[in-house]
C-alpha atoms as a PDB file:
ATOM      1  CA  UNK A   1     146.891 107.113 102.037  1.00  0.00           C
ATOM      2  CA  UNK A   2     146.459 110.008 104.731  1.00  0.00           C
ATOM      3  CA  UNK A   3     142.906 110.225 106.560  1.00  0.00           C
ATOM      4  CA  UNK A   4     140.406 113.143 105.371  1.00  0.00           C
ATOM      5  CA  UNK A   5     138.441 115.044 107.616  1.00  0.00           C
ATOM      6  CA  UNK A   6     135.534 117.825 107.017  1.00  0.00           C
ATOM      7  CA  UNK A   7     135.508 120.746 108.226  1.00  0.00           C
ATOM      8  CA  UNK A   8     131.829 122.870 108.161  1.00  0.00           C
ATOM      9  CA  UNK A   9     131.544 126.577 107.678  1.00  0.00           C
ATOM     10  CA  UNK A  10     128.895 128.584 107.861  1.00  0.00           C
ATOM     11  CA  UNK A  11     128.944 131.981 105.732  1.00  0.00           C
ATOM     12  CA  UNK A  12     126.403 134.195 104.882  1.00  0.00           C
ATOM     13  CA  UNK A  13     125.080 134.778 100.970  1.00  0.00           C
ATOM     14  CA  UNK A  14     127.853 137.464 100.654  1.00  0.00           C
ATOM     15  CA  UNK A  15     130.508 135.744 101.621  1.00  0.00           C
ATOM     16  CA  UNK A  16     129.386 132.597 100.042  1.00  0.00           C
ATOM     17  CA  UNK A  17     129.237 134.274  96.296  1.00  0.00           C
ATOM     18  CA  UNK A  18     132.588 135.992  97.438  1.00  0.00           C
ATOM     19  CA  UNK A  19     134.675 133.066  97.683  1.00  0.00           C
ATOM     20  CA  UNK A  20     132.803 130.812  95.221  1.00  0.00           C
ATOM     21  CA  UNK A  21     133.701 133.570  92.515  1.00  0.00           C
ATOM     22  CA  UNK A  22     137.024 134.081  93.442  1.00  0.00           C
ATOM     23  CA  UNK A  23     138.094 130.331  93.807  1.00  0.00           C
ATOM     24  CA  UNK A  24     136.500 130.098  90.444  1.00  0.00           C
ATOM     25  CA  UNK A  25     138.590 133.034  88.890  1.00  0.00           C
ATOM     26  CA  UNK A  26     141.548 131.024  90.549  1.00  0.00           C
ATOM     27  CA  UNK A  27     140.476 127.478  88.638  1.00  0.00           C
ATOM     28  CA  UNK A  28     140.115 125.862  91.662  1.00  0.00           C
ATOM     29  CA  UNK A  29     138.385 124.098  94.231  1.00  0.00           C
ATOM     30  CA  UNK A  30     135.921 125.677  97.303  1.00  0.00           C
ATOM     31  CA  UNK A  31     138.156 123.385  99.360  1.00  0.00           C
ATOM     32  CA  UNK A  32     141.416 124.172  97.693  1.00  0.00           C
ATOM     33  CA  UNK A  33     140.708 127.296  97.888  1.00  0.00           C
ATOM     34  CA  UNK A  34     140.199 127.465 101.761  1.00  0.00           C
ATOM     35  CA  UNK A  35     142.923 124.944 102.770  1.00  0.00           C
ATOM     36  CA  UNK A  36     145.658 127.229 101.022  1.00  0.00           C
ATOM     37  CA  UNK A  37     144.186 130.272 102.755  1.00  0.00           C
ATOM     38  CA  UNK A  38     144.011 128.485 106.103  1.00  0.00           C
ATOM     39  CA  UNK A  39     147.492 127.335 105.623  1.00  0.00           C
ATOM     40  CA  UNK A  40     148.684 130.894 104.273  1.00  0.00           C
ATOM     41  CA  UNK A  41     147.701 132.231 107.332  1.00  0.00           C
ATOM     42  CA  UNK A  42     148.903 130.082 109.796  1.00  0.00           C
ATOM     43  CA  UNK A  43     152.978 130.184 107.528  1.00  0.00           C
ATOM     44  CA  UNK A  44     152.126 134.037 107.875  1.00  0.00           C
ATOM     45  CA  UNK A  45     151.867 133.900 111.575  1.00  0.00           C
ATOM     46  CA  UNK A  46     154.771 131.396 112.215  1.00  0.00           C
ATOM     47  CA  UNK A  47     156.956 133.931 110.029  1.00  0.00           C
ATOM     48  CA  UNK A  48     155.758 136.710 111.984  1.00  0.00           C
ATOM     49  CA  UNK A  49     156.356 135.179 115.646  1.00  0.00           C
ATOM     50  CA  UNK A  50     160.022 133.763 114.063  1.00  0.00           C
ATOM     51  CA  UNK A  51     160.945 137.175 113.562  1.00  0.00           C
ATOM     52  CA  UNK A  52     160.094 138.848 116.616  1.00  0.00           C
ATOM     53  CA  UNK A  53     161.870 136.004 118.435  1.00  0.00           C
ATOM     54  CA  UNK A  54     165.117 136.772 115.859  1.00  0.00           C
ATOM     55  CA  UNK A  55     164.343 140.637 116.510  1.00  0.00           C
ATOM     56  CA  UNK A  56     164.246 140.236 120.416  1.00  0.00           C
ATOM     57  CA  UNK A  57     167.351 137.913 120.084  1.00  0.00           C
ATOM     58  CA  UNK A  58     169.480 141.093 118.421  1.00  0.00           C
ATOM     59  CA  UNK A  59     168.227 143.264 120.648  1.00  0.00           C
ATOM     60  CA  UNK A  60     169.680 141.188 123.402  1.00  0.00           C
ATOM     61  CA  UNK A  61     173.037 140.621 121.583  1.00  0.00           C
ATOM     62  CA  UNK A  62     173.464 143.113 118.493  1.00  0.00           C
ATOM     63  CA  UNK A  63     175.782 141.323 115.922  1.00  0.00           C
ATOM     64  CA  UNK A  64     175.716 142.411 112.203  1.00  0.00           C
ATOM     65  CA  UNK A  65     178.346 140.950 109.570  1.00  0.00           C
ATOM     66  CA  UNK A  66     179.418 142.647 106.464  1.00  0.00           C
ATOM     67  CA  UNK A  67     178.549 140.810 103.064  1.00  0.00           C
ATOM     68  CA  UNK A  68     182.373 139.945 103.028  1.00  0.00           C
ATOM     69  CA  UNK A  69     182.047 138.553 106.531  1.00  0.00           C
ATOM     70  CA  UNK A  70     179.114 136.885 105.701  1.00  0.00           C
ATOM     71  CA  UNK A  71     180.268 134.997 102.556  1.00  0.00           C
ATOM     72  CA  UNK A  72     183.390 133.895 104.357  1.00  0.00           C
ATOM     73  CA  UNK A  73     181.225 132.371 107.232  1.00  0.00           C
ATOM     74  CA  UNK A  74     178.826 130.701 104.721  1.00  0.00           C
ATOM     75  CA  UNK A  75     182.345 129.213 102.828  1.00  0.00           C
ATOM     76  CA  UNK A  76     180.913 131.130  99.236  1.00  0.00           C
ATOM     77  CA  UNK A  77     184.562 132.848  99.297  1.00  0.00           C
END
C-alpha cells in the first residue's frame, strides 16, 4: 500500500463554504475534491508546455501531411 501524506490549507470563510458546497454538489470528498483539481492543473500545464515545445518544433521545421499521407504513415490504409 502507497504512503499518505497531509497537506494543510488555510482558506478564508468564503472560500471554505465555496469548495465545501461545490465538492458536495460533486458527491465527493474535500480531499477528492482538491487532489483532482491539483492534478487538473498540473496535466493542464504539462499539455500546455508540450505544445509550445511541438509548436516551436514546426516552426523550426514546417512539415504538414495530408489525411491520405497520414493514414498511410500510421499503416490504417
Amino acid at each position: 500500500m502507497s504512503e499518505k501524506f497531509t497537506v494543510s490549507l488555510r482558506l478564508n470563510e468564503k472560500e471554505n463554504t465555496l469548495i465545501r458546497n461545490f465538492a458536495e454538489i460533486k458527491g465527493i470528498s474535500i480531499s477528492e475534491f482538491l487532489r483532482e483539481s491539483a492534478l487538473n492543473e498540473i496535466k493542464e500545464a504539462l499539455d500546455v508546455l508540450e505544445y509550445e515545445e511541438a509548436l516551436e518544433k514546426y516552426v523550426k521545421k514546417p512539415k504538414t501531411y495530408t489525411s491520405a499521407e497520414l493514414k498511410e504513415k500510421l499503416g490504417l490504409i
